[in-house]
Protein backbone atom coordinates (compact mmCIF):
# COMPACT_ATOMS: atom_id res chain seq x y z
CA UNK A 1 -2.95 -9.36 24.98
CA UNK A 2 -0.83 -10.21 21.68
CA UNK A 3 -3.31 -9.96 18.32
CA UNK A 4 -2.15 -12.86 16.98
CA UNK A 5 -3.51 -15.98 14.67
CA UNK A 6 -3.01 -19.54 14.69
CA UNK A 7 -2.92 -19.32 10.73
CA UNK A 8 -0.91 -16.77 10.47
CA UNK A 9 1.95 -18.18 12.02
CA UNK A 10 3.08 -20.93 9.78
CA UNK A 11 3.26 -18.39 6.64
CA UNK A 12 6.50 -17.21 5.43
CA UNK A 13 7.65 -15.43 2.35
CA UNK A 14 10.66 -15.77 -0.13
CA UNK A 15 9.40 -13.97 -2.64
CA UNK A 16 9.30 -9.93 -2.98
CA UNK A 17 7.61 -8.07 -5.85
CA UNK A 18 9.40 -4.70 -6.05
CA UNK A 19 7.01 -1.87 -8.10
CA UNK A 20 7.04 1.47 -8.65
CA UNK A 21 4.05 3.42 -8.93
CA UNK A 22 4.52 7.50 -10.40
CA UNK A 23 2.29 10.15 -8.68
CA UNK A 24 -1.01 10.79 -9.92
CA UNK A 25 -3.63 13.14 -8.28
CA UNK A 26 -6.04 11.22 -9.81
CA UNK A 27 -6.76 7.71 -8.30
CA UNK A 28 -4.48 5.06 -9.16
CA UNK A 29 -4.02 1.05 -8.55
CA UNK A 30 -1.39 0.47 -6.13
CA UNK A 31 -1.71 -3.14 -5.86
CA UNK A 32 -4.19 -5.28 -7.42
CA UNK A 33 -5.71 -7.69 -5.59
CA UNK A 34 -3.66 -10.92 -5.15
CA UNK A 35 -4.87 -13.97 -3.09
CA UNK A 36 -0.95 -15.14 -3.05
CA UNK A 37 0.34 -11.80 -0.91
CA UNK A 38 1.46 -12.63 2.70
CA UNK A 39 2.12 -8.03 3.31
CA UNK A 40 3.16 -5.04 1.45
CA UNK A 41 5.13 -2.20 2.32
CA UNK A 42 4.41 1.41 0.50
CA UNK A 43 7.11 4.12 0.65
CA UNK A 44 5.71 7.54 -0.27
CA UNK A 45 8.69 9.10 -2.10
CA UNK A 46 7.22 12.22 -3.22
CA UNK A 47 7.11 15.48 -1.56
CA UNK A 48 3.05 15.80 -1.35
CA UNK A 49 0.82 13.49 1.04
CA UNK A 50 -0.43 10.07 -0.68
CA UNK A 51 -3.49 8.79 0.45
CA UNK A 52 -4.64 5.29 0.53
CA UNK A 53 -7.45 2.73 0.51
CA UNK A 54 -7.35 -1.10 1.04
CA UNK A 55 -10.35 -1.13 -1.41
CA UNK A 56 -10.73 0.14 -4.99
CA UNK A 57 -12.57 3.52 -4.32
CA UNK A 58 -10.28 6.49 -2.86
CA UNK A 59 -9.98 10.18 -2.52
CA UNK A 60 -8.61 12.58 -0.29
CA UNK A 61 -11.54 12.79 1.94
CA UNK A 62 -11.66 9.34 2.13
CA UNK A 63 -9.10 6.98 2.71
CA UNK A 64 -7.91 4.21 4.73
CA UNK A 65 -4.53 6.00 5.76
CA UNK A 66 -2.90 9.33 5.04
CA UNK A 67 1.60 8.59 3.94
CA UNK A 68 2.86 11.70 4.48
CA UNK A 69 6.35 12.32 1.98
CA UNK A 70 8.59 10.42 2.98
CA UNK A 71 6.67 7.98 5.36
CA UNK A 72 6.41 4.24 5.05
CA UNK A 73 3.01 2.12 5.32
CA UNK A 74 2.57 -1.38 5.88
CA UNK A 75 -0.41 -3.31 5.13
CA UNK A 76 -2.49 -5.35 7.62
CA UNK A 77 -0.95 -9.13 7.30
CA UNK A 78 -2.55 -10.89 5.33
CA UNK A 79 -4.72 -8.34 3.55
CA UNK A 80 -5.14 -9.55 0.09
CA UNK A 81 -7.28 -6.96 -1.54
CA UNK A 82 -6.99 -4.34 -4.08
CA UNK A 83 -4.84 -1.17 -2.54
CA UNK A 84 -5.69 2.20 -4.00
CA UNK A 85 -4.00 5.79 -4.09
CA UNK A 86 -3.80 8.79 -4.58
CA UNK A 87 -1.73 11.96 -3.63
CA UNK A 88 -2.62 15.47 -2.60
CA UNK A 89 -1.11 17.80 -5.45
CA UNK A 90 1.02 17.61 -8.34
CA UNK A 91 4.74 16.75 -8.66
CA UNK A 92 7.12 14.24 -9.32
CA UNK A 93 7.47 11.05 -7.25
CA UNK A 94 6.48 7.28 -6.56
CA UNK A 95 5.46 5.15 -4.25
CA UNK A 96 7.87 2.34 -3.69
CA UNK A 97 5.66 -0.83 -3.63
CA UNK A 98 7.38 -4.19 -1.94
CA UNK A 99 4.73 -7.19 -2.33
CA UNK A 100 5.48 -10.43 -0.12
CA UNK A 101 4.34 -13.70 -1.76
């Protein structure tokens, strides 16, 4: 059975809010929260692990998914919270951020 919502159907975007966040081992705002965001798309272009949290509060023993370098996440549809992140050792890098409104 299809997970699907009668809402969600009717919402479209034309608007994209590229963003470029550098790579921090410490925790860092990917996205603030934004009651206007229809998805987001995070591209880990580093060479260590990122970690993430749909939430404000993250580390690397707890997260909401694990991007390893290189790797691509999208966010649940219609998520509108804060997105948090962090990544498992130093380096150089960023995490190209996409924003749908």
């Amino acid at each position: 059975m299809p997970l699907t919502s009668s809402s969600s159907a009717a919402l479209k975007s034309n608007k994209v809010n590229p963003v470029s966040i550098p790579l921090s081992t410490t925790a860092v705002q990917v996205l603030a929260a934004n009651p206007l965001r229809i998805g987001a798309t995070i591209w880990n272009e580093s060479a260590s692990t990122l970690y993430l949290e749909l939430g404000a509060t993250v580390s690397i023993s707890s997260f909401t998914v694990k991007v390893t370098p290189g790797s691509y996440y999208e966010c649940p549809y219609e998520f509108i919270g804060m997105i948090s992140g962090i990544w498992s050792s130093a380096g150089t890098g960023t995490a190209l951020v996409r924003e749908f409104t």
